[in-house]
C-alpha atoms as a PDB file:
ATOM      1  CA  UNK A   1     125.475 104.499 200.428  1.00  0.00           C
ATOM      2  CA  UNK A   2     128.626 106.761 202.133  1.00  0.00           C
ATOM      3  CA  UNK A   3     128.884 108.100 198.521  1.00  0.00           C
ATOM      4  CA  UNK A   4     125.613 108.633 197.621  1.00  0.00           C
ATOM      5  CA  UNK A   5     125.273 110.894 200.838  1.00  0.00           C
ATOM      6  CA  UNK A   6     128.450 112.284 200.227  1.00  0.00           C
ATOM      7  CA  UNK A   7     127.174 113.286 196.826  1.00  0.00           C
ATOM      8  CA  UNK A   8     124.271 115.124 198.436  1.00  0.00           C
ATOM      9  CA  UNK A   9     121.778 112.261 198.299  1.00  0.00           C
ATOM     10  CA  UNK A  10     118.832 112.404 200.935  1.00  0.00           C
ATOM     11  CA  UNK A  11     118.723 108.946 202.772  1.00  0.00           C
ATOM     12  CA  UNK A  12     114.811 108.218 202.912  1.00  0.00           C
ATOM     13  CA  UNK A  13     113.641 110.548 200.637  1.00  0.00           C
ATOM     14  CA  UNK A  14     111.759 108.495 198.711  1.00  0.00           C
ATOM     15  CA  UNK A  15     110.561 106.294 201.125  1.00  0.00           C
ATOM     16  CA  UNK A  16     109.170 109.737 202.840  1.00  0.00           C
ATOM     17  CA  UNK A  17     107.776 111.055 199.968  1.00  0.00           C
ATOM     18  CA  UNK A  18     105.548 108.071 199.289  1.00  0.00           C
ATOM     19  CA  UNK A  19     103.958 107.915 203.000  1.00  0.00           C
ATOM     20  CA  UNK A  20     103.422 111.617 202.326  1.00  0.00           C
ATOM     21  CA  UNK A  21     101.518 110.889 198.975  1.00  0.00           C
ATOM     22  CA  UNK A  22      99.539 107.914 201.212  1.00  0.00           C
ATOM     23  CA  UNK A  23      98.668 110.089 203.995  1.00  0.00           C
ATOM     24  CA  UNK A  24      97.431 112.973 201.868  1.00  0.00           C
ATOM     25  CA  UNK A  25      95.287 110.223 200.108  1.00  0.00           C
ATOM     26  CA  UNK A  26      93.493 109.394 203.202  1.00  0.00           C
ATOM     27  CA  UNK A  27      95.508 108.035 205.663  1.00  0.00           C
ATOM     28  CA  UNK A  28      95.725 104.261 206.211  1.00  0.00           C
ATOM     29  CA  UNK A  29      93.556 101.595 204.940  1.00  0.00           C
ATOM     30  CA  UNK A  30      92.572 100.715 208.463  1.00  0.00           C
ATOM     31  CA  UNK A  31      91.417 104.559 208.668  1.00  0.00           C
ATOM     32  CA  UNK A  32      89.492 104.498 206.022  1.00  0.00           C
ATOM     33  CA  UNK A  33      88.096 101.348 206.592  1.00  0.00           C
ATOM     34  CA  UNK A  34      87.024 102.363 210.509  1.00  0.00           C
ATOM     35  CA  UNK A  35      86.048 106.241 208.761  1.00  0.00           C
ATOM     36  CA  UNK A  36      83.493 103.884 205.800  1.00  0.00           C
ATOM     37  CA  UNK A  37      82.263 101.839 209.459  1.00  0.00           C
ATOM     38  CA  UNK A  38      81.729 105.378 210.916  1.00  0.00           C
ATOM     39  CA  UNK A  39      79.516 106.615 208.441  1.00  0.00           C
ATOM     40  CA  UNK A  40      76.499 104.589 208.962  1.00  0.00           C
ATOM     41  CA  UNK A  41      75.942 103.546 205.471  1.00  0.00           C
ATOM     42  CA  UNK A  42      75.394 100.158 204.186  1.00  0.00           C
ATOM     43  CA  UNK A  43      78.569  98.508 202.282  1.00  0.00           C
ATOM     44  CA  UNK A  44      75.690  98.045 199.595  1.00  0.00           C
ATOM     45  CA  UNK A  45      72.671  98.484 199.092  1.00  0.00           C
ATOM     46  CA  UNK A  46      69.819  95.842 200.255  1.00  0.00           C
ATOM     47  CA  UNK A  47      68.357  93.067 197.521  1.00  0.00           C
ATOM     48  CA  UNK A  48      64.641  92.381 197.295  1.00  0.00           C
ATOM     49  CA  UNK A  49      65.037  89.182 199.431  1.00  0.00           C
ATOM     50  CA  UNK A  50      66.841  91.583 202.198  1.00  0.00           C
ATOM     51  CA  UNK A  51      63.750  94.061 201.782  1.00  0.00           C
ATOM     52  CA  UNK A  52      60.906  91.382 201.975  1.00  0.00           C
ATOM     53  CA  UNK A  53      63.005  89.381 205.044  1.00  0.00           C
ATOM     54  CA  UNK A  54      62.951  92.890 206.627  1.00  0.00           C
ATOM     55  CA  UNK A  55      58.979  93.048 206.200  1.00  0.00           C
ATOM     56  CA  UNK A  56      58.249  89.415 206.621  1.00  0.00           C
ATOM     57  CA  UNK A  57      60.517  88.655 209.671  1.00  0.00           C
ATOM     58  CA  UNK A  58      57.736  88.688 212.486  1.00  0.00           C
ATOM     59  CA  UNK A  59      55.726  86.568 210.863  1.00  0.00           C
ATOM     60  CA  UNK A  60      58.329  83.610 209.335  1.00  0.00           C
ATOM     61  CA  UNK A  61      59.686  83.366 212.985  1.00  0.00           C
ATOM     62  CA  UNK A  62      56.305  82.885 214.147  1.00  0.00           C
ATOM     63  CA  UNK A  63      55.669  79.988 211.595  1.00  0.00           C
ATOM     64  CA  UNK A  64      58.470  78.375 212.548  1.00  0.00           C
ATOM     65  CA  UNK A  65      58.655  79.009 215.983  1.00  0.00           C
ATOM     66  CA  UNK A  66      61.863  79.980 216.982  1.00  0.00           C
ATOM     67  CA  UNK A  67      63.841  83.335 216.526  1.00  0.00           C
ATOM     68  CA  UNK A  68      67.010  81.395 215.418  1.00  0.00           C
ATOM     69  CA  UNK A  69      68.718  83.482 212.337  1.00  0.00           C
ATOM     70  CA  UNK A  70      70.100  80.159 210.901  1.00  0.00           C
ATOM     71  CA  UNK A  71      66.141  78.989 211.057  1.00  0.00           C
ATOM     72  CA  UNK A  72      64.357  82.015 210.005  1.00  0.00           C
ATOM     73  CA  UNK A  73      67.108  82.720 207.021  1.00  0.00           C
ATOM     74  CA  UNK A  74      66.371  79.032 205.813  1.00  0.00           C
ATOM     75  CA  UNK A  75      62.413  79.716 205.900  1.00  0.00           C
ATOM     76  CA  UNK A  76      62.406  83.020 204.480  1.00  0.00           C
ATOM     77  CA  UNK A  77      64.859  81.584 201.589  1.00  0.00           C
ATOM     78  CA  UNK A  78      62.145  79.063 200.869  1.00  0.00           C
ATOM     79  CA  UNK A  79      58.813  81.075 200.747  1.00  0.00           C
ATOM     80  CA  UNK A  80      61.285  83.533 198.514  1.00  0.00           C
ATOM     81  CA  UNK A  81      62.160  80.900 196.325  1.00  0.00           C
ATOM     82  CA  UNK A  82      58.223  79.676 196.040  1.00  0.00           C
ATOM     83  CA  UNK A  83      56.952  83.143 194.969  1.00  0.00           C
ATOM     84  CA  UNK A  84      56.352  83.907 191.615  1.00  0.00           C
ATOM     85  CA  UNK A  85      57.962  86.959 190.167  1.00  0.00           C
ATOM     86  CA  UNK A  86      54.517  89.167 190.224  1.00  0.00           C
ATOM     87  CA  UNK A  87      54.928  88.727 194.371  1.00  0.00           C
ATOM     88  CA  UNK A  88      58.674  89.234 194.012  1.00  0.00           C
ATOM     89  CA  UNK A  89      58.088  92.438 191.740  1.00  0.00           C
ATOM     90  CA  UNK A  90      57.207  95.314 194.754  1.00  0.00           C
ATOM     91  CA  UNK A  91      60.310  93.909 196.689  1.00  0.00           C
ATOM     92  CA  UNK A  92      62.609  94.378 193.607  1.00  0.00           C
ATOM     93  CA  UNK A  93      61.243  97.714 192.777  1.00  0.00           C
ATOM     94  CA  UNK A  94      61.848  99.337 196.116  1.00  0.00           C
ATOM     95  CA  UNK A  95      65.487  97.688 195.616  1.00  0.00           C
ATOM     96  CA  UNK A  96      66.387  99.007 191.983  1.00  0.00           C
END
């Protein structure tokens, strides 16, 4: 290494350059993943069976009873799974 610096090497240099090139990128992935959070938006956007659950919540927890995610979730799967595709269709449309 004495020679290399002795030959007018840099020590670090490209070590530097790279978290230059990373920082002018957009920082660290923990940045960008807290600046993505910070946004607001959705990682994706929401299926059919997200849309209906969002309409339908009220009354699924009332048939069953109980506000428990784990319980409505299991319902709502259900009465998603027993409706034909003409019910389905609206749901998927506002989704595409």
């Amino acid at each position: 290494m004495a020679d290399f610096v002795a030959a007018g090497g840099v020590k670090g240099k490209r070590k530097a350059e790279k978290a230059e090139a990373k920082a002018a990128k957009g920082g660290s992935k923990k940045a960008r993943k807290e600046a993505r959070a910070a946004s607001g938006q959705p990682k994706k956007p929401p299926t059919g069976y997200w849309l209906y659950l969002r309409e339908n919540r009220e009354a699924i927890e009332k048939a069953g009873g109980s506000k428990k995610p784990t319980l409505v979730a299991s319902l709502a799967g259900k009465k998603w799974k027993a409706m034909s595709d003409a019910q389905k269709k609206p749901f998927e449309d506002k989704a595409a």
